[in-house]
C-alpha atoms as a PDB file:
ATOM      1  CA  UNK A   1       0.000   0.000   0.000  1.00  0.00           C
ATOM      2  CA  UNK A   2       2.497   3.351   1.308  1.00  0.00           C
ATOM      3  CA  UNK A   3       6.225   3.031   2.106  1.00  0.00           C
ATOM      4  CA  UNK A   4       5.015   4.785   5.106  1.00  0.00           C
ATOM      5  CA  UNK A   5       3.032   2.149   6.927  1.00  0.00           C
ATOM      6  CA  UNK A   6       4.457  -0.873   8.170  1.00  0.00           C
ATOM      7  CA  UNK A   7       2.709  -4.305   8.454  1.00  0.00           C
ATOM      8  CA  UNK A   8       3.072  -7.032  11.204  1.00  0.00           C
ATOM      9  CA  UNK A   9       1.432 -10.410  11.737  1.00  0.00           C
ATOM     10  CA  UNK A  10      -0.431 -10.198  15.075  1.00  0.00           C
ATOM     11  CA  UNK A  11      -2.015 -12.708  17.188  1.00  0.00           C
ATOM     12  CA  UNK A  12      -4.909  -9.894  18.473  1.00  0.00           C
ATOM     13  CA  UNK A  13      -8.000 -10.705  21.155  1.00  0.00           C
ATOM     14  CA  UNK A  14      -7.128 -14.503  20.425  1.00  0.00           C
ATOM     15  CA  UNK A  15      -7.759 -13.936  16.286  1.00  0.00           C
ATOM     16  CA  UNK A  16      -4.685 -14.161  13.811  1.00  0.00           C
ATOM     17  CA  UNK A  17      -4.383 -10.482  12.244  1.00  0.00           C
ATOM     18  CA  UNK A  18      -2.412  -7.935  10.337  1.00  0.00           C
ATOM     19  CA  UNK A  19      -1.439  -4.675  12.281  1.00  0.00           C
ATOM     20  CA  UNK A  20      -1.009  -1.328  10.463  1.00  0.00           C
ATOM     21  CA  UNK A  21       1.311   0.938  12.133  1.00  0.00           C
ATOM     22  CA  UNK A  22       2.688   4.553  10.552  1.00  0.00           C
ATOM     23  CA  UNK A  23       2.577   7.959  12.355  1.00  0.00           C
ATOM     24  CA  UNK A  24      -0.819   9.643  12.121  1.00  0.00           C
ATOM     25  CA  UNK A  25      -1.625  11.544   8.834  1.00  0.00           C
ATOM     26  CA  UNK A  26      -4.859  12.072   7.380  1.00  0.00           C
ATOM     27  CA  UNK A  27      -3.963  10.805   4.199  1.00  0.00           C
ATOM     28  CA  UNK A  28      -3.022   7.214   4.953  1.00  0.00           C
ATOM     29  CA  UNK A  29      -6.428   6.770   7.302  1.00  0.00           C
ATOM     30  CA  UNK A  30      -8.410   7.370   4.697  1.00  0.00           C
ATOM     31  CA  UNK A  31      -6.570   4.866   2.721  1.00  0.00           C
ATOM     32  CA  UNK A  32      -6.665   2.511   5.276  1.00  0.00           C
ATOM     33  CA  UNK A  33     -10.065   3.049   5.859  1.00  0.00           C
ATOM     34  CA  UNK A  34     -10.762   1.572   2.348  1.00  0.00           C
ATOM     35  CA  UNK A  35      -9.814  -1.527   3.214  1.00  0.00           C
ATOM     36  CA  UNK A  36     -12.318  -4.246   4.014  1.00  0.00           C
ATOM     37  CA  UNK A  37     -12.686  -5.693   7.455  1.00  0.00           C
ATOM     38  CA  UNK A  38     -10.503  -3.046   9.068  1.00  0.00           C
ATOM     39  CA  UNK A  39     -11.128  -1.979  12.291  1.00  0.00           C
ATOM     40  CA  UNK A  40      -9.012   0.423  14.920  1.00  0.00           C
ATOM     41  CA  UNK A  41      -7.660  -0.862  17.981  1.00  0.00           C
ATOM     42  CA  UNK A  42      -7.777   1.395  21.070  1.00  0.00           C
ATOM     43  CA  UNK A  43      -5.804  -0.691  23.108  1.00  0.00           C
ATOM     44  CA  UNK A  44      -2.888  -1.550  20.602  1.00  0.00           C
ATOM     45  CA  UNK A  45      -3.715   2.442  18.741  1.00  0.00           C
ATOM     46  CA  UNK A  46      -3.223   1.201  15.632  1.00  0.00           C
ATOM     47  CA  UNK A  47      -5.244  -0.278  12.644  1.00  0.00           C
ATOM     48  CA  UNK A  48      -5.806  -3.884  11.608  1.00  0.00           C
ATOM     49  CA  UNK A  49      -7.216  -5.976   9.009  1.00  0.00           C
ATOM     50  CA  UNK A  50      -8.062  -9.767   9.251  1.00  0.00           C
ATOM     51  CA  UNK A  51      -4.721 -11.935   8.586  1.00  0.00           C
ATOM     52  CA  UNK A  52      -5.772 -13.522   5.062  1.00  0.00           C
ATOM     53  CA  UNK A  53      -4.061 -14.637   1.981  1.00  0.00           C
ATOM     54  CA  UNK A  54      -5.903 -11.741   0.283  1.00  0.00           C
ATOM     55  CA  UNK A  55      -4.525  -9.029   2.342  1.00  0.00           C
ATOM     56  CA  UNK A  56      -1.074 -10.907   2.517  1.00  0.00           C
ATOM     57  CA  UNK A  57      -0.810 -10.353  -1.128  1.00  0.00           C
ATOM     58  CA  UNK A  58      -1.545  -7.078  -0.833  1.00  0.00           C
ATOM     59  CA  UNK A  59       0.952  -5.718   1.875  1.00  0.00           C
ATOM     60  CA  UNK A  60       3.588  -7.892   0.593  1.00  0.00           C
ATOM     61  CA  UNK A  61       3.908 -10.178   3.319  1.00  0.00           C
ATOM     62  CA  UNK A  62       4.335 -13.866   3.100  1.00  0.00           C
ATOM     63  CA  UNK A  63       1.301 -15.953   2.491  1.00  0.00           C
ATOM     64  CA  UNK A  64       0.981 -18.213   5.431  1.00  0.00           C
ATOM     65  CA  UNK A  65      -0.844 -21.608   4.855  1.00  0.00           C
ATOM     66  CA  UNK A  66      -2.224 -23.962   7.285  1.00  0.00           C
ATOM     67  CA  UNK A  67      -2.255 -23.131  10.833  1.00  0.00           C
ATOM     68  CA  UNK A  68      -0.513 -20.534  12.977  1.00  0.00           C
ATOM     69  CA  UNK A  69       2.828 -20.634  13.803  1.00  0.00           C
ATOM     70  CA  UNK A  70       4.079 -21.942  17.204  1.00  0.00           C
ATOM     71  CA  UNK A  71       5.741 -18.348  17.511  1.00  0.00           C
ATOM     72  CA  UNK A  72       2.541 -16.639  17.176  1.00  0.00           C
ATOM     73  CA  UNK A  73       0.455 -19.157  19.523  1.00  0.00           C
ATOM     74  CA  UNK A  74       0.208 -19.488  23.179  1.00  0.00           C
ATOM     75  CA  UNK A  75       2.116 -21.367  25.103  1.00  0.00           C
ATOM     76  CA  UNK A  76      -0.217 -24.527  25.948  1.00  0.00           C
ATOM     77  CA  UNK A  77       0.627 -26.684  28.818  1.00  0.00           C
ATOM     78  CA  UNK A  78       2.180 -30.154  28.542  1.00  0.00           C
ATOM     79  CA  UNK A  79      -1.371 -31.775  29.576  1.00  0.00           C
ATOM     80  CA  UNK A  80      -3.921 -30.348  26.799  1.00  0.00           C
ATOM     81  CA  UNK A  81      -1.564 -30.296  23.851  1.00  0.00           C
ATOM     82  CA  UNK A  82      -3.426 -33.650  22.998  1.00  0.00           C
ATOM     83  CA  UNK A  83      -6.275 -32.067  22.962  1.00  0.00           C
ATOM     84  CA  UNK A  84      -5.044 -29.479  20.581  1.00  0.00           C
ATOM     85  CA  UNK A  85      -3.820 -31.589  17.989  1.00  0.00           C
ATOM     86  CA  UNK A  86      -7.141 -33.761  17.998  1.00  0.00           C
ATOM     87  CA  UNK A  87      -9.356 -30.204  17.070  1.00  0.00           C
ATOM     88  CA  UNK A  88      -6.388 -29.576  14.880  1.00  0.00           C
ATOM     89  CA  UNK A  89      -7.080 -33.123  13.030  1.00  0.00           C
ATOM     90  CA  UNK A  90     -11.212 -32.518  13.083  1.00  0.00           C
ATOM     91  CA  UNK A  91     -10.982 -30.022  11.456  1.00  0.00           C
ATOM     92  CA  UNK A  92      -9.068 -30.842   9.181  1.00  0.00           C
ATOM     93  CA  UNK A  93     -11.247 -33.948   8.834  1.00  0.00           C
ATOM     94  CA  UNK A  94     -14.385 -31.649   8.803  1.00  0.00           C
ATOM     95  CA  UNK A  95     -13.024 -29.678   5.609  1.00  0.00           C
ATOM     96  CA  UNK A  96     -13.088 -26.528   6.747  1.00  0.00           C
ATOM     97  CA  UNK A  97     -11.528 -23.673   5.183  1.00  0.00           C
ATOM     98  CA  UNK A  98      -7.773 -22.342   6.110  1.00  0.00           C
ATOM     99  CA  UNK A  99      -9.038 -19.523   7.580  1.00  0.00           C
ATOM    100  CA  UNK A 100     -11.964 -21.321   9.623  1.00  0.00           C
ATOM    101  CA  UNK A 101      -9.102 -23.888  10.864  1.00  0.00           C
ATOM    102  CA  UNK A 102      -6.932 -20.719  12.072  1.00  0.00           C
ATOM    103  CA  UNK A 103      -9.888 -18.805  13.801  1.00  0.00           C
ATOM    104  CA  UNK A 104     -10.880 -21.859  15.792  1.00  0.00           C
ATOM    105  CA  UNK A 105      -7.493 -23.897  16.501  1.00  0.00           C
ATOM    106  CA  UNK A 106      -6.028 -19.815  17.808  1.00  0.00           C
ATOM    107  CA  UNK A 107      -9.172 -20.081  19.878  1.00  0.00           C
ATOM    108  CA  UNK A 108      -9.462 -23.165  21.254  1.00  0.00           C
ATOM    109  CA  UNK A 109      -5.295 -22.406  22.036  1.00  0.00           C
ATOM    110  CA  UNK A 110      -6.355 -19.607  24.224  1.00  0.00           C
ATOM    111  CA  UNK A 111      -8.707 -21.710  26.394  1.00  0.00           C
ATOM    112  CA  UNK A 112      -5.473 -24.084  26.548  1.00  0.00           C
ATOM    113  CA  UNK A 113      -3.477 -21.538  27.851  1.00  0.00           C
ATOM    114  CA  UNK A 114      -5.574 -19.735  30.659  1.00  0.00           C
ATOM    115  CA  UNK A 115      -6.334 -23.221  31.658  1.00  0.00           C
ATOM    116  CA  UNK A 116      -2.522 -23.347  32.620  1.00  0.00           C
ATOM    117  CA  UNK A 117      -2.173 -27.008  33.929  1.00  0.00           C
ATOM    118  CA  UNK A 118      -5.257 -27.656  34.618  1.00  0.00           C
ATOM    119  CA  UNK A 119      -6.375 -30.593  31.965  1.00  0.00           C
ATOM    120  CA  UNK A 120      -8.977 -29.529  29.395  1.00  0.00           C
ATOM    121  CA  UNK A 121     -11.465 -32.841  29.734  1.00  0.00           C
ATOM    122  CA  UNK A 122     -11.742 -31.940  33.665  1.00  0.00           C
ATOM    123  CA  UNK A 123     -13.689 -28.985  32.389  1.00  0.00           C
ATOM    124  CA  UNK A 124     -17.044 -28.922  33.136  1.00  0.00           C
ATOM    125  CA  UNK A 125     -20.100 -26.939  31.225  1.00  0.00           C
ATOM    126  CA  UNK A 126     -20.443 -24.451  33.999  1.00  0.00           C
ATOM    127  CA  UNK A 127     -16.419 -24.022  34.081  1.00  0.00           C
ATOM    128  CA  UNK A 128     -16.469 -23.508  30.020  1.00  0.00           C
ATOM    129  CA  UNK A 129     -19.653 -21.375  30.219  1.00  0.00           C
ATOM    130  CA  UNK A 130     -17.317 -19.000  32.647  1.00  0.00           C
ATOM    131  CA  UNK A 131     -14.220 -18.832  30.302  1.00  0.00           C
ATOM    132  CA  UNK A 132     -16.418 -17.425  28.053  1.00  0.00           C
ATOM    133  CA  UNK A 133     -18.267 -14.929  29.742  1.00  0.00           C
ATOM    134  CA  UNK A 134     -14.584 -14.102  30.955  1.00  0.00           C
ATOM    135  CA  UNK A 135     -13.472 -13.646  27.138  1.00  0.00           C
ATOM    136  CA  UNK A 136     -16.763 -11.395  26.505  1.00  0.00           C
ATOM    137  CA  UNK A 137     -16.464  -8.923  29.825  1.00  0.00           C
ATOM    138  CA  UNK A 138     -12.788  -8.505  30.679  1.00  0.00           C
ATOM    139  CA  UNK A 139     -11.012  -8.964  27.263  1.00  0.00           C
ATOM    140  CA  UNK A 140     -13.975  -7.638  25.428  1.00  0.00           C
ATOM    141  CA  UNK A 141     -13.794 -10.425  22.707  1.00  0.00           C
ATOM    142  CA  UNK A 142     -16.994 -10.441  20.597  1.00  0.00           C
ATOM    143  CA  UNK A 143     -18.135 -14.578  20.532  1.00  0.00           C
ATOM    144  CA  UNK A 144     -19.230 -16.014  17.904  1.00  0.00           C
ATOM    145  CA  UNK A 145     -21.935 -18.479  18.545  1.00  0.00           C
ATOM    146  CA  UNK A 146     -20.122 -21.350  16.737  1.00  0.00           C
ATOM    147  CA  UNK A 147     -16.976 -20.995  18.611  1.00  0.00           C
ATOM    148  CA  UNK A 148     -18.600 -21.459  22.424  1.00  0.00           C
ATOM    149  CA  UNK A 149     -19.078 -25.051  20.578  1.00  0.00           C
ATOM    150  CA  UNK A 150     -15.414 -25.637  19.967  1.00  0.00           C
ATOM    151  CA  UNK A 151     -14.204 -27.427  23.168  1.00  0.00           C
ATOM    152  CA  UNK A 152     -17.383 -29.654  23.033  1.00  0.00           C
ATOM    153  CA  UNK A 153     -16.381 -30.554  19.447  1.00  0.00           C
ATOM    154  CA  UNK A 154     -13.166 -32.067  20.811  1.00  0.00           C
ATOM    155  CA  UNK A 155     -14.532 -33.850  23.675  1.00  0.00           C
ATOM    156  CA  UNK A 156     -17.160 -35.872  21.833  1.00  0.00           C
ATOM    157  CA  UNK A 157     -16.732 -38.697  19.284  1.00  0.00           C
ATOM    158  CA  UNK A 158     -17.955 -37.205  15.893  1.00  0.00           C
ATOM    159  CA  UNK A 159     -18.143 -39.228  12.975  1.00  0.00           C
ATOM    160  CA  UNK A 160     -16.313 -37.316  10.147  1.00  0.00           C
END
């Protein structure tokens, strides 16, 4: 887009995105604000798009496929990395798209990682129900209602 801005690869309220950084000029927000499914950060106070192939391409980045990095992940204890890998492999199994695979499995790693040590099939409904409402009210995360179904899908036998 502008020699000016400067693009980084973010991991941002648990979803995998692009930050836009340059110094403020009117010029470059209204370019910026061009762009589809950009938004403005308050608490980072800077601009970012979702992290896509499409908007790879277009800020000249590298064009990630499959799922996140282990550098841009959380840290997920010793315990529930099992359980990581087996939603990594369902959905894979399920077919869904790169970008649906990314959302959930960066996600479902951020449950992993507030749960610490604590091993992810000990979790109850009630104890799930709370992470979320923890997710909506103190890191103002905006739930979709598929994704409150995401630990469920890895604790029940689905046939693919």
């Amino acid at each position: 887009m502008n020699g000016e801005m400067t693009y980084i690869p973010e991991v941002h309220e648990g979803l995998p995105v692009i930050l836009i950084r340059f110094k403020y000029n009117p010029l470059l927000v209204d370019e910026v604000k061009k762009l589809p499914g950009r938004r403005w950060s308050q608490t980072l106070k800077c601009w970012y798009v979702p992290d896509t192939k499409e908007n790879r391409t277009r800020f000249e980045l590298p064009v990630s496929v499959g799922l996140p990095s282990k550098r841009n992940l959380p840290k997920v204890g010793k315990v529930n990395k099992i359980a990581l890998n087996a939603l990594r492999e369902r959905l894979i199994l399920k077919g869904y798209s790169q970008n649906t695979q990314r959302t959930y499995y960066y996600e479902f790693a951020q449950f992993l990682y507030l749960l610490g040590d604590h091993n992810a099939n000990d979790m109850d409904e009630n104890r799930i129900r709370s992470y979320f409402l923890y997710c909506a009210e103190k890191l103002n995360m905006t739930l979709r209602r598929n994704c409150q179904s995401i630990y469920q899908r890895t604790r029940h036998k689905e046939t693919v």
